[in-house]
N, C-alpha and C. Protein backbone atom coordinates (compact mmCIF):
# COMPACT_ATOMS: atom_id res chain seq x y z
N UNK A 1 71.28 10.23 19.00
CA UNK A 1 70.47 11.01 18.10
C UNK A 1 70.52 10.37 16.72
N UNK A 2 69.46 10.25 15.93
CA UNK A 2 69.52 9.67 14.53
C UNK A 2 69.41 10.82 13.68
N UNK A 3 69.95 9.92 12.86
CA UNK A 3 70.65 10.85 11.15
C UNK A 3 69.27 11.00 10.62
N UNK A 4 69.15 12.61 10.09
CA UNK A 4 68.10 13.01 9.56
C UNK A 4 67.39 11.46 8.05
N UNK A 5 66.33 11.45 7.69
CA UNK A 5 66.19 10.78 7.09
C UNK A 5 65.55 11.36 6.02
N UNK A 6 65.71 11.01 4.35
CA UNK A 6 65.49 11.57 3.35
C UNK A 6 64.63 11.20 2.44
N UNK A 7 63.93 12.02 2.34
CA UNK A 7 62.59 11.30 1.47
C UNK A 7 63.19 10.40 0.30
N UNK A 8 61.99 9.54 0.48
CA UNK A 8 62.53 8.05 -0.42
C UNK A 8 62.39 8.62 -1.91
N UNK A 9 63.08 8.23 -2.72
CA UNK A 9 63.34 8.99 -4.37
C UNK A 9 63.31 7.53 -5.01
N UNK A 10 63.06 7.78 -6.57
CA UNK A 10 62.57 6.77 -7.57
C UNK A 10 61.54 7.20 -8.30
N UNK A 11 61.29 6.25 -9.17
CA UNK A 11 60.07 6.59 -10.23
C UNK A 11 58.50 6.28 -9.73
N UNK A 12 58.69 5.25 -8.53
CA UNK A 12 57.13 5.53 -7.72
C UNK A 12 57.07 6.30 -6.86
N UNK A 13 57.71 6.96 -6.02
CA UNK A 13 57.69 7.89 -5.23
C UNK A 13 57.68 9.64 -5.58
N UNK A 14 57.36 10.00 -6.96
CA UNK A 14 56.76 10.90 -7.65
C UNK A 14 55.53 11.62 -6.87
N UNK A 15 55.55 13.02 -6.47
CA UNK A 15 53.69 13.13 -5.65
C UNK A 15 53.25 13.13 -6.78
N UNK A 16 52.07 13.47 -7.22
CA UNK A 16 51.26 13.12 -7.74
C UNK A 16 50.09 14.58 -7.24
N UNK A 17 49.94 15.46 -8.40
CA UNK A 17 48.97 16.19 -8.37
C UNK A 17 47.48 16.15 -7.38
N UNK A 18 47.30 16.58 -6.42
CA UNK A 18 45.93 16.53 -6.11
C UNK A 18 44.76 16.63 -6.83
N UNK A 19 44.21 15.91 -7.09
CA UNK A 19 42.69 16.26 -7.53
C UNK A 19 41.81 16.54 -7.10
N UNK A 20 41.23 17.28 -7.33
CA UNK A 20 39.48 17.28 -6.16
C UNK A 20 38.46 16.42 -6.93
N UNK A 21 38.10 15.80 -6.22
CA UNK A 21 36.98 15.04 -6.21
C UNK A 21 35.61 15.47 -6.32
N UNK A 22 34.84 15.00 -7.75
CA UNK A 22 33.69 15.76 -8.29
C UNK A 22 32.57 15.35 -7.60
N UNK A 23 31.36 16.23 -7.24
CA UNK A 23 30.63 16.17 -6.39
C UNK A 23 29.63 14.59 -6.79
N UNK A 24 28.71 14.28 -6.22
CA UNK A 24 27.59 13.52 -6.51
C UNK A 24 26.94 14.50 -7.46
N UNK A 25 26.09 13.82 -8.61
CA UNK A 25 25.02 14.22 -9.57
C UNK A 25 24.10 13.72 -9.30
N UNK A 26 23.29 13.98 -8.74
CA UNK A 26 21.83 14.14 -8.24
C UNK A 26 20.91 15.29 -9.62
N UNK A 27 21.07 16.21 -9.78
CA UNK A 27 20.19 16.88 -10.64
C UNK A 27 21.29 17.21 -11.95
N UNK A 28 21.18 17.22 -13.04
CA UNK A 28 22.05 17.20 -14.28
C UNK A 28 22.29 18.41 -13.89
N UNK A 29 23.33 19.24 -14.29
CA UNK A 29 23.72 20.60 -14.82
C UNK A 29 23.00 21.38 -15.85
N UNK A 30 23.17 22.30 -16.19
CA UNK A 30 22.71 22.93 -17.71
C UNK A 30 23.21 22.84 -18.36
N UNK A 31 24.58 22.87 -18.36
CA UNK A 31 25.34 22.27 -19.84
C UNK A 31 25.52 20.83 -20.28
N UNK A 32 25.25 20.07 -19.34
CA UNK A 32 25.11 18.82 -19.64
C UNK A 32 23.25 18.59 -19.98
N UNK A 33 22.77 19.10 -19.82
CA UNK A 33 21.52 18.64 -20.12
C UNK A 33 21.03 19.80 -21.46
N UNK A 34 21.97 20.48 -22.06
CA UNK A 34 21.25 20.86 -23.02
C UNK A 34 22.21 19.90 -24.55
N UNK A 35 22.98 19.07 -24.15
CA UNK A 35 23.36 18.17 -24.83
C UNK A 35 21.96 16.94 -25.00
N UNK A 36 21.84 16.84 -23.64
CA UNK A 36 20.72 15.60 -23.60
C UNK A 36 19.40 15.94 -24.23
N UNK A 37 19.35 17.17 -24.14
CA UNK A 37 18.17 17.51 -24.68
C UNK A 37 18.19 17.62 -26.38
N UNK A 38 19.60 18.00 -26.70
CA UNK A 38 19.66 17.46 -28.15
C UNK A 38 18.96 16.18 -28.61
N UNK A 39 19.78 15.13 -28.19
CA UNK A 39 20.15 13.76 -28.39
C UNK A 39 18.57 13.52 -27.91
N UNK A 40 17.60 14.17 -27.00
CA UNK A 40 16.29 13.33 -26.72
C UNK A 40 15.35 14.25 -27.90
N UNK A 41 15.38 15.22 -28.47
CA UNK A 41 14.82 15.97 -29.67
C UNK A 41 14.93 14.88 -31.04
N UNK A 42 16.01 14.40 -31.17
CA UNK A 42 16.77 13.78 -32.57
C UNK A 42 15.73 11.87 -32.37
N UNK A 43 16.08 11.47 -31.53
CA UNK A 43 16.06 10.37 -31.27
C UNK A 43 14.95 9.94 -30.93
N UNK A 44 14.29 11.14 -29.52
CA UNK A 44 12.70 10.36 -28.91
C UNK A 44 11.98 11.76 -29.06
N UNK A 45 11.74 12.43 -30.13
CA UNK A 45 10.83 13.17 -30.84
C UNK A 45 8.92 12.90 -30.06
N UNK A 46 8.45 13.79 -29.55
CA UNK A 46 7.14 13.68 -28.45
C UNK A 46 6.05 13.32 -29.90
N UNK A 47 5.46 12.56 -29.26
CA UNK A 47 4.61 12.19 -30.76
C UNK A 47 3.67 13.90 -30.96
N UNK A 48 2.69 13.48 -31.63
CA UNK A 48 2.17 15.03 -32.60
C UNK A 48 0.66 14.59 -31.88
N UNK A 49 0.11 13.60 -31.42
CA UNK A 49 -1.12 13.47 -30.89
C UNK A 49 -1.25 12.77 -29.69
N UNK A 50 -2.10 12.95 -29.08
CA UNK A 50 -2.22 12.34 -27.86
C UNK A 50 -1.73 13.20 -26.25
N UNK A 51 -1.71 12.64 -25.49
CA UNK A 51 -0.96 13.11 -24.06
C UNK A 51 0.50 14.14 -24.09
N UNK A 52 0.76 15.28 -23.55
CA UNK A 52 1.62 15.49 -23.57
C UNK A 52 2.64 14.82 -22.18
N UNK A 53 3.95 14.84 -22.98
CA UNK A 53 5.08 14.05 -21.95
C UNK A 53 4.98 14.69 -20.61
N UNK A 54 5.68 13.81 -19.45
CA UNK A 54 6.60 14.38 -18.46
C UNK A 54 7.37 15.37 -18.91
N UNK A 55 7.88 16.20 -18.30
CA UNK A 55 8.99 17.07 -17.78
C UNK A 55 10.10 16.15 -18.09
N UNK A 56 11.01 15.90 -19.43
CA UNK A 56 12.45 15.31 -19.65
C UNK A 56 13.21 15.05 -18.71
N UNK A 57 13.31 16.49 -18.27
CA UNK A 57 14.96 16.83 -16.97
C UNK A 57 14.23 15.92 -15.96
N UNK A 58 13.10 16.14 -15.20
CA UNK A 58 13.01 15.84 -14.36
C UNK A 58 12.81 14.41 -14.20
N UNK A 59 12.34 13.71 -15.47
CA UNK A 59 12.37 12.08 -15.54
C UNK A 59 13.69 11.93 -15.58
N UNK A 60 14.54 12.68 -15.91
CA UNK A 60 16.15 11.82 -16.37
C UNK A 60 16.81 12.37 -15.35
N UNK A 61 16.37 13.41 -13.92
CA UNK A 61 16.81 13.63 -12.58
C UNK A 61 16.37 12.71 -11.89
N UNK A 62 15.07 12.39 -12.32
CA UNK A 62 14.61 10.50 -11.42
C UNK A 62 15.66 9.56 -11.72
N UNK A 63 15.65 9.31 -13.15
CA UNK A 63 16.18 7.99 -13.26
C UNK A 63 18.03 8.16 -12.83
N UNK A 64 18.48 9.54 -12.53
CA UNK A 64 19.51 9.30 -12.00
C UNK A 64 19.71 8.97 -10.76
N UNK A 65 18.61 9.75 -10.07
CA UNK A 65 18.60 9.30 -8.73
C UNK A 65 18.06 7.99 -8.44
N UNK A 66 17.23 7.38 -9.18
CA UNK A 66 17.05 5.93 -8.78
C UNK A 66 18.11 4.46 -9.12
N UNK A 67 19.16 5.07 -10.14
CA UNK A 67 20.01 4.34 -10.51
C UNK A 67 21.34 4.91 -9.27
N UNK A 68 21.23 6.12 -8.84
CA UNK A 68 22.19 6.27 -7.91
C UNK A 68 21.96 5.29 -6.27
N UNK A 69 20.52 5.44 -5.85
CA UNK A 69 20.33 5.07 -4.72
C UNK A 69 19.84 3.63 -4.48
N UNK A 70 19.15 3.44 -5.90
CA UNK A 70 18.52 1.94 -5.99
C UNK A 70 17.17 1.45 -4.94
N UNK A 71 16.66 3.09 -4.40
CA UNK A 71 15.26 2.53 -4.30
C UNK A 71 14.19 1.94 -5.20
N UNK A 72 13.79 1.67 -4.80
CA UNK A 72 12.12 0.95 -6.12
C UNK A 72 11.70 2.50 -6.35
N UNK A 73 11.03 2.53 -7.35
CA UNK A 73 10.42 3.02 -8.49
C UNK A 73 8.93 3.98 -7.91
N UNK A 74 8.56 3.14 -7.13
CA UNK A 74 7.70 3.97 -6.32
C UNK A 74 7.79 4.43 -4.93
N UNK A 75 9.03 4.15 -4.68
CA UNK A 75 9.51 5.14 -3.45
C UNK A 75 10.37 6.01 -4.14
N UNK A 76 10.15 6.82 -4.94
CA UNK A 76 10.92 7.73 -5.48
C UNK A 76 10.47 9.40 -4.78
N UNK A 77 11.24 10.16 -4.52
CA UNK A 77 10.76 11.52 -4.34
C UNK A 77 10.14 12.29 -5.19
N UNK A 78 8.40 12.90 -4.71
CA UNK A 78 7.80 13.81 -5.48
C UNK A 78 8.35 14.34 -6.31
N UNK A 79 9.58 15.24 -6.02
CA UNK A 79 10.21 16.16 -7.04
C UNK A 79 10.40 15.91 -8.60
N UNK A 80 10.60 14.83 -8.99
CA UNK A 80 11.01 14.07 -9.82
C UNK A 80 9.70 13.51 -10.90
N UNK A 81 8.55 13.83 -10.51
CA UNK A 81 7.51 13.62 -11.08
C UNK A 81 7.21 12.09 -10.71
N UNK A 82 5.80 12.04 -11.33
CA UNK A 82 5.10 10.78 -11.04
C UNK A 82 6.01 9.54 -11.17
N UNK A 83 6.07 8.20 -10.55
CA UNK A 83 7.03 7.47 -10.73
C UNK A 83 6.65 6.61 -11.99
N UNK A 84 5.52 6.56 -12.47
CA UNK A 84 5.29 5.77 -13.44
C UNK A 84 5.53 6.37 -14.64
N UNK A 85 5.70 8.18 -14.52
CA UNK A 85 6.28 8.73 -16.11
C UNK A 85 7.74 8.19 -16.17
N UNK A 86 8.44 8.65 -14.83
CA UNK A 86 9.53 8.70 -14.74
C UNK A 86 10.15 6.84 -15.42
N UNK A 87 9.46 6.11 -14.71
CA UNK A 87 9.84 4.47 -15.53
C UNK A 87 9.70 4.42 -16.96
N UNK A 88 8.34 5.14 -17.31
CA UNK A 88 7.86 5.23 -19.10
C UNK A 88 9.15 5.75 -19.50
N UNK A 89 9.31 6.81 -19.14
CA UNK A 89 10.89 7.35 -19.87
C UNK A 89 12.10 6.83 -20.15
N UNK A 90 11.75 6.20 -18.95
CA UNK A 90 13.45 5.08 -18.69
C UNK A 90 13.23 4.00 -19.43
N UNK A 91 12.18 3.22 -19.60
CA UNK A 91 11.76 2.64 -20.67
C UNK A 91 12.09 2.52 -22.19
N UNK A 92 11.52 4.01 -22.74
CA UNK A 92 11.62 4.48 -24.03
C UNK A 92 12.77 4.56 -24.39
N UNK A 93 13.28 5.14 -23.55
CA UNK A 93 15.03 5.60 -23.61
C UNK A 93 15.87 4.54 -24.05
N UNK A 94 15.20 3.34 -23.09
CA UNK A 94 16.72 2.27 -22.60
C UNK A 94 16.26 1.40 -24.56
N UNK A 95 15.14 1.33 -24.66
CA UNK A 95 14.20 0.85 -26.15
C UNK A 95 15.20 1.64 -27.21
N UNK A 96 14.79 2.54 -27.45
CA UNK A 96 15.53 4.05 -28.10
C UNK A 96 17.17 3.75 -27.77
N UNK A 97 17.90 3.00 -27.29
CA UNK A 97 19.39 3.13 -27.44
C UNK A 97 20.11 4.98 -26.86
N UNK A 98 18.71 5.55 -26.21
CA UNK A 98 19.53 6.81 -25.71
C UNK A 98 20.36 7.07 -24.77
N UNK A 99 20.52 6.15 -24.07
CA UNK A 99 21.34 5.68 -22.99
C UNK A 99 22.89 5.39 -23.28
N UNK A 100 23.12 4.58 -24.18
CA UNK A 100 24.18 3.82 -25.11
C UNK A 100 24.46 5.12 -25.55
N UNK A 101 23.59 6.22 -26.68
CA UNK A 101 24.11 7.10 -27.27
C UNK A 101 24.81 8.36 -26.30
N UNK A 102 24.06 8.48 -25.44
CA UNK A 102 24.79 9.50 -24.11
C UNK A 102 25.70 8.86 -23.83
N UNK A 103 26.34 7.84 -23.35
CA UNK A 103 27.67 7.55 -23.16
C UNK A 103 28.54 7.25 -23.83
N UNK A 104 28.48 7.71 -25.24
CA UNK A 104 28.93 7.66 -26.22
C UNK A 104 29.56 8.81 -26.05
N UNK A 105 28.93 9.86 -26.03
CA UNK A 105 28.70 11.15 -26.72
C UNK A 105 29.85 12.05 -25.32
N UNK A 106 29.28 11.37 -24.21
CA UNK A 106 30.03 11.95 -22.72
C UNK A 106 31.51 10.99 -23.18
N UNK A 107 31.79 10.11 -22.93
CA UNK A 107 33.09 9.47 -23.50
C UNK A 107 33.64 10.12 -24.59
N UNK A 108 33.16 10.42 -25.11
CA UNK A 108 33.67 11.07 -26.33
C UNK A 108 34.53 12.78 -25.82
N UNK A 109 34.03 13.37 -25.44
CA UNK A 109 33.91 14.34 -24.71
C UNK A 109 34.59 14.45 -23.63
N UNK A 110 34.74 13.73 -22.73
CA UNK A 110 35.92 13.18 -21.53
C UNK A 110 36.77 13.14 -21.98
N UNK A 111 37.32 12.39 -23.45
CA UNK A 111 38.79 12.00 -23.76
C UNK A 111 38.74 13.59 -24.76
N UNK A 112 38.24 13.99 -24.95
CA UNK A 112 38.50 15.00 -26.03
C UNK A 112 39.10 15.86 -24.57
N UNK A 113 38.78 16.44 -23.46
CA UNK A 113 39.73 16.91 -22.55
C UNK A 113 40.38 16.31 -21.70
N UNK A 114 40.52 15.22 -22.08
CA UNK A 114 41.76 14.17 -21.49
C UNK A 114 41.51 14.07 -20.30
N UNK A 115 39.71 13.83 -19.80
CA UNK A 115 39.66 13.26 -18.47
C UNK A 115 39.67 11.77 -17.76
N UNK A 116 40.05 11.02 -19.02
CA UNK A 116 40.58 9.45 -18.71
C UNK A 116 41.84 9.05 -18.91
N UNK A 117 42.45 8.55 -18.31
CA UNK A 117 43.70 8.04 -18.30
C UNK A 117 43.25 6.65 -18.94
N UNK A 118 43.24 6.41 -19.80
CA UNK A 118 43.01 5.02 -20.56
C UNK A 118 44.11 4.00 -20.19
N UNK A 119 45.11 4.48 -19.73
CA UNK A 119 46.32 3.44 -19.73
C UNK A 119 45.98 2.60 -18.40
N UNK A 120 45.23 3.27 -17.40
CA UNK A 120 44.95 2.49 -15.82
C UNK A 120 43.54 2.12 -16.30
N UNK A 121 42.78 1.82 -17.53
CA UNK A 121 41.60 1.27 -17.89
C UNK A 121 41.56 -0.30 -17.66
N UNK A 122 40.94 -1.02 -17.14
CA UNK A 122 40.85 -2.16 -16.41
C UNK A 122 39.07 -2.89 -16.57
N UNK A 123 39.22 -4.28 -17.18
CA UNK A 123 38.11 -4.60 -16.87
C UNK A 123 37.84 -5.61 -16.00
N UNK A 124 36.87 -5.58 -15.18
CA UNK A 124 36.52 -6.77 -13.84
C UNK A 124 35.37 -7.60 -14.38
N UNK A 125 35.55 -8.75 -13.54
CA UNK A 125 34.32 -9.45 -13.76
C UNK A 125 34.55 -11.02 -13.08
N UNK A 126 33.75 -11.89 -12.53
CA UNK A 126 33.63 -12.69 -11.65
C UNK A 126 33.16 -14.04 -12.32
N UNK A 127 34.27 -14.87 -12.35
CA UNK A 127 33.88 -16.31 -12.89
C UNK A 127 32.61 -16.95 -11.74
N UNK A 128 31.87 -18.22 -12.08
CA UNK A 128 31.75 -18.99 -11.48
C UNK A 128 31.37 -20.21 -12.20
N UNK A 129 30.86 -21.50 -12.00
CA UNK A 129 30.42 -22.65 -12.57
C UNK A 129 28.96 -22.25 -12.97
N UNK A 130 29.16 -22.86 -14.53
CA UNK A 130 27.88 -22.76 -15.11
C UNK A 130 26.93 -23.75 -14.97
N UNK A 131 26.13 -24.32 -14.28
CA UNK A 131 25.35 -25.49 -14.43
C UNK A 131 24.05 -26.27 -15.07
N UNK A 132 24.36 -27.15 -15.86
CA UNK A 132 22.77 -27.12 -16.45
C UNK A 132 23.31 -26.19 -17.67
N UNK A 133 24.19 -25.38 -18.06
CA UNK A 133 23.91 -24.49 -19.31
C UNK A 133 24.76 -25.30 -20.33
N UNK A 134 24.18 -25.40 -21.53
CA UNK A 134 25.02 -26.14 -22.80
C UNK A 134 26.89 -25.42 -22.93
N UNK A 135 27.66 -26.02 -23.02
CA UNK A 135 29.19 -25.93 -23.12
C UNK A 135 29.80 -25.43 -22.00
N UNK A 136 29.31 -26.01 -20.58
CA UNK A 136 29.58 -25.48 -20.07
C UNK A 136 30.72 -26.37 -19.16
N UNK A 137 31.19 -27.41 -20.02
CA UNK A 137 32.09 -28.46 -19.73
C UNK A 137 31.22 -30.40 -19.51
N UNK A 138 29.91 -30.30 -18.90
CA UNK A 138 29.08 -31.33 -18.92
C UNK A 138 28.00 -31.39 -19.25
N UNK A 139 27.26 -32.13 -20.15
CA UNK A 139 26.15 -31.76 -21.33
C UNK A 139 24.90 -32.37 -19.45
N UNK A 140 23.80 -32.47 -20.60
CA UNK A 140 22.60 -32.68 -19.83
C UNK A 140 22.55 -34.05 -18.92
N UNK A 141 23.65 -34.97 -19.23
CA UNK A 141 23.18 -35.89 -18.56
C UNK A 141 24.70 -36.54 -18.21
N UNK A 142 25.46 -35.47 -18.04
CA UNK A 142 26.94 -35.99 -17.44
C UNK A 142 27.60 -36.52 -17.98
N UNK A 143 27.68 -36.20 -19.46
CA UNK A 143 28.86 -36.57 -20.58
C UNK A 143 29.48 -35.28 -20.43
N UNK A 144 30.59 -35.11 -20.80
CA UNK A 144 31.29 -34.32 -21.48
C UNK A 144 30.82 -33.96 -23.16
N UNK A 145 30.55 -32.86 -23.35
CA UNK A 145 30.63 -32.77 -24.88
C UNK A 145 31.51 -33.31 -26.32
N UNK A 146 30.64 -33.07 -27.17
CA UNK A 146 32.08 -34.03 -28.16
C UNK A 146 33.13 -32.70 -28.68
N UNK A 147 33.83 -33.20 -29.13
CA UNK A 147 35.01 -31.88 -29.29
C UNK A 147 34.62 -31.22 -30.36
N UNK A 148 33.99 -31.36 -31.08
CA UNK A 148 33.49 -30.35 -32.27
C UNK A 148 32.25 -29.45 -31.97
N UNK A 149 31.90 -29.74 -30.47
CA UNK A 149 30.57 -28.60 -30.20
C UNK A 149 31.02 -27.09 -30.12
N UNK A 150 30.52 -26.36 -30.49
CA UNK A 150 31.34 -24.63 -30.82
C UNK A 150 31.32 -24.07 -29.28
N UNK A 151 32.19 -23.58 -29.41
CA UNK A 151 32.86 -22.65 -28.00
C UNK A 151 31.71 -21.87 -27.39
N UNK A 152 31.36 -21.28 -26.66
CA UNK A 152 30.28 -20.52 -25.65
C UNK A 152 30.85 -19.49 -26.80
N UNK A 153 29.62 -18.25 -27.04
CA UNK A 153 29.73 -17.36 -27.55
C UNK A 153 30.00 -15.76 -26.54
N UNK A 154 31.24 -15.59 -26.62
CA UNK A 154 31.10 -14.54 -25.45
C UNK A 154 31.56 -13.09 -26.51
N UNK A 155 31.17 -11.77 -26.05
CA UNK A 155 30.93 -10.99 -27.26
C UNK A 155 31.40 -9.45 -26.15
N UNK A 156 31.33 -9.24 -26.51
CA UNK A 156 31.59 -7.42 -25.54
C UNK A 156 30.38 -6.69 -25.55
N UNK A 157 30.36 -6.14 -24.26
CA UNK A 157 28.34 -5.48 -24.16
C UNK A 157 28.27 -4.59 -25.61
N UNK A 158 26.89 -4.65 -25.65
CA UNK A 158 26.93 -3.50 -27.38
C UNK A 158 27.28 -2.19 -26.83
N UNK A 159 26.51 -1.98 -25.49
CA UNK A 159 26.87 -0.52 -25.20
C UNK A 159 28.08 -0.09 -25.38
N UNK A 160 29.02 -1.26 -24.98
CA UNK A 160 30.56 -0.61 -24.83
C UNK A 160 31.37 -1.07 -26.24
N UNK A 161 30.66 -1.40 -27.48
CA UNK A 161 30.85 -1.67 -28.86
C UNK A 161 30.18 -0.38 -29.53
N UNK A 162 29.20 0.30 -29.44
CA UNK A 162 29.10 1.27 -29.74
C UNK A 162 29.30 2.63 -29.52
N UNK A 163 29.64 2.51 -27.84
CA UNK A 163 30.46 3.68 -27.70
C UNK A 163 32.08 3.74 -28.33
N UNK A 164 32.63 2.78 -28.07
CA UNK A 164 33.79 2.92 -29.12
C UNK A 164 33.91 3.53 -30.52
N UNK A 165 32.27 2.45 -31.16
CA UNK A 165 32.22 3.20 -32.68
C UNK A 165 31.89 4.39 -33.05
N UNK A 166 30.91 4.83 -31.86
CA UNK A 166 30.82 6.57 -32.07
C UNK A 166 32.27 6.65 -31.71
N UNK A 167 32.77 6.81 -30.71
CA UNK A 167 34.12 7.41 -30.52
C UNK A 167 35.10 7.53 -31.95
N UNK A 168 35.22 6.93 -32.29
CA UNK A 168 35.83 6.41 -33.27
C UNK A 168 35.75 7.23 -34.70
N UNK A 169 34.01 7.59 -34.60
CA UNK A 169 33.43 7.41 -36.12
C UNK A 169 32.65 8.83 -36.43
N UNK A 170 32.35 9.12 -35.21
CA UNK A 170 31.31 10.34 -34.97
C UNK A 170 31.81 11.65 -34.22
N UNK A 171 31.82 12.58 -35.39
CA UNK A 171 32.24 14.10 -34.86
C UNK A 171 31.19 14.77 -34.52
N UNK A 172 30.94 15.48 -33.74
CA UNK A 172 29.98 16.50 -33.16
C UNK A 172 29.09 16.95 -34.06
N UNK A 173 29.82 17.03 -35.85
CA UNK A 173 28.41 17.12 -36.91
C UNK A 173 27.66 15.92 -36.75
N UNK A 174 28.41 14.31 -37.28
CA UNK A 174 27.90 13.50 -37.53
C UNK A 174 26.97 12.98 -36.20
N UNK A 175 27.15 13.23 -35.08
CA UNK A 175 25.86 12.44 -34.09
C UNK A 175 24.76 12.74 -34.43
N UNK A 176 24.27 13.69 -35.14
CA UNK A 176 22.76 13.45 -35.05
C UNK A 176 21.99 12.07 -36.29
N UNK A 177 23.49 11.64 -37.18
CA UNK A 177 22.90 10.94 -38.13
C UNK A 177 23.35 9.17 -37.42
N UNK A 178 23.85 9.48 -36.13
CA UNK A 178 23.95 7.81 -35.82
C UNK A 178 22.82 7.45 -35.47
N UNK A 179 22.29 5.81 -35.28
CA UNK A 179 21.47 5.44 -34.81
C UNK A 179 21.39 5.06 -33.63
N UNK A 180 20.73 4.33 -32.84
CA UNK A 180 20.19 3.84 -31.59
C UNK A 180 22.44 2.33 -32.10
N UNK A 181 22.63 2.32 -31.00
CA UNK A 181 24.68 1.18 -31.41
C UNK A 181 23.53 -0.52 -30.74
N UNK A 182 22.30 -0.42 -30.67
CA UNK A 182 22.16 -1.46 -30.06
C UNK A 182 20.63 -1.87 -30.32
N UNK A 183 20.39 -3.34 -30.96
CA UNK A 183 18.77 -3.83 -31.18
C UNK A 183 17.85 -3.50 -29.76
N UNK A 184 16.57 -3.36 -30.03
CA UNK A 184 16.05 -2.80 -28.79
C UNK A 184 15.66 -3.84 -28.16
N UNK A 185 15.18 -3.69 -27.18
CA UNK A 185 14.76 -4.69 -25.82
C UNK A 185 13.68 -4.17 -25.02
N UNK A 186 12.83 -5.31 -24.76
CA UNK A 186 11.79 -4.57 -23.81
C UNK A 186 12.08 -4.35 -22.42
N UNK A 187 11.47 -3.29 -22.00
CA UNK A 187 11.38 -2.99 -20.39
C UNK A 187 11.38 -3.83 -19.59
């Protein structure tokens, strides 16, 4: 017969709280979307003439679901409105820096109830050979560069430079006076 055996003890063998695991977001909430609806009032204001908009929620329930599932744009479900408002929006938005500013604003908000563990924060990303691109160890015609050509410019996404600086900079008064954390870009 063997000797009972005793749970293994130490500083990794700690349980560890269960969590439940938050559902899929498919359609925003109401309390999360009457934030968004702030931030789309302040920022992408409906012009005063012309066409009236899409339905907000329901363009920014498209563009979640199309960024969740990654169908094309026109296989999108009726519900969600026409697919070509739903892109105009995503458009304006991504132009408008409202995108950048919502994850600002949700980050902000996460750590204010301590739903990130920042200390297991980790960033990934995948080398490979650059070819043909200037400094990328062999110029255009299979020299090596001379040693005074300046280093590749590598920089941190703006999105994740300006969510820091709201974090940082911007209290729940001050967001409505930040701007777009990033130059715009076309569609």
């Amino acid at each position: 017969m063997e000797p009972p055996t005793e749970p293994p003890t130490g500083p990794n063998t700690q349980k560890k709280p269960k969590t439940k695991a938050l559902p899929t977001i498919w359609n925003v909430p109401d309390p999360l979307w009457e934030l968004i609806a702030k931030v789309l009032t302040v920022y992408d204001p409906p012009a005063r003439t012309g066409r009236k908009r899409s339905d907000e929620r329901r363009a920014f329930d498209g563009i979640i679901f199309r960024m969740r599932t990654g169908c094309q744009w026109n296989h999108m479900p009726q519900e969600f409105g026409d697919d070509s408002s739903v892109y105009r929006a995503f458009c304006r938005w991504e132009d408008r820096g409202i995108f950048d500013i919502l994850w600002a604003i949700l980050l902000t908000k996460c750590d204010d109830l301590q739903g990130v563990d920042w200390h297991w924060q980790s960033a990934d990303g995948s080398l490979g050979k650059a070819r043909g691109v200037p400094h990328s160890g062999v110029g255009k015609r299979g020299r090596r560069p001379s040693a005074s050509a300046p280093p590749p410019v590598t920089a941190p996404s703006l999105a994740s430079r300006g969510a820091c600086w709201l974090r940082a900079t911007a209290g729940p008064l001050r967001l409505a006076s930040a701007g777009p954390t990033r130059p715009t870009a076309n569609c």
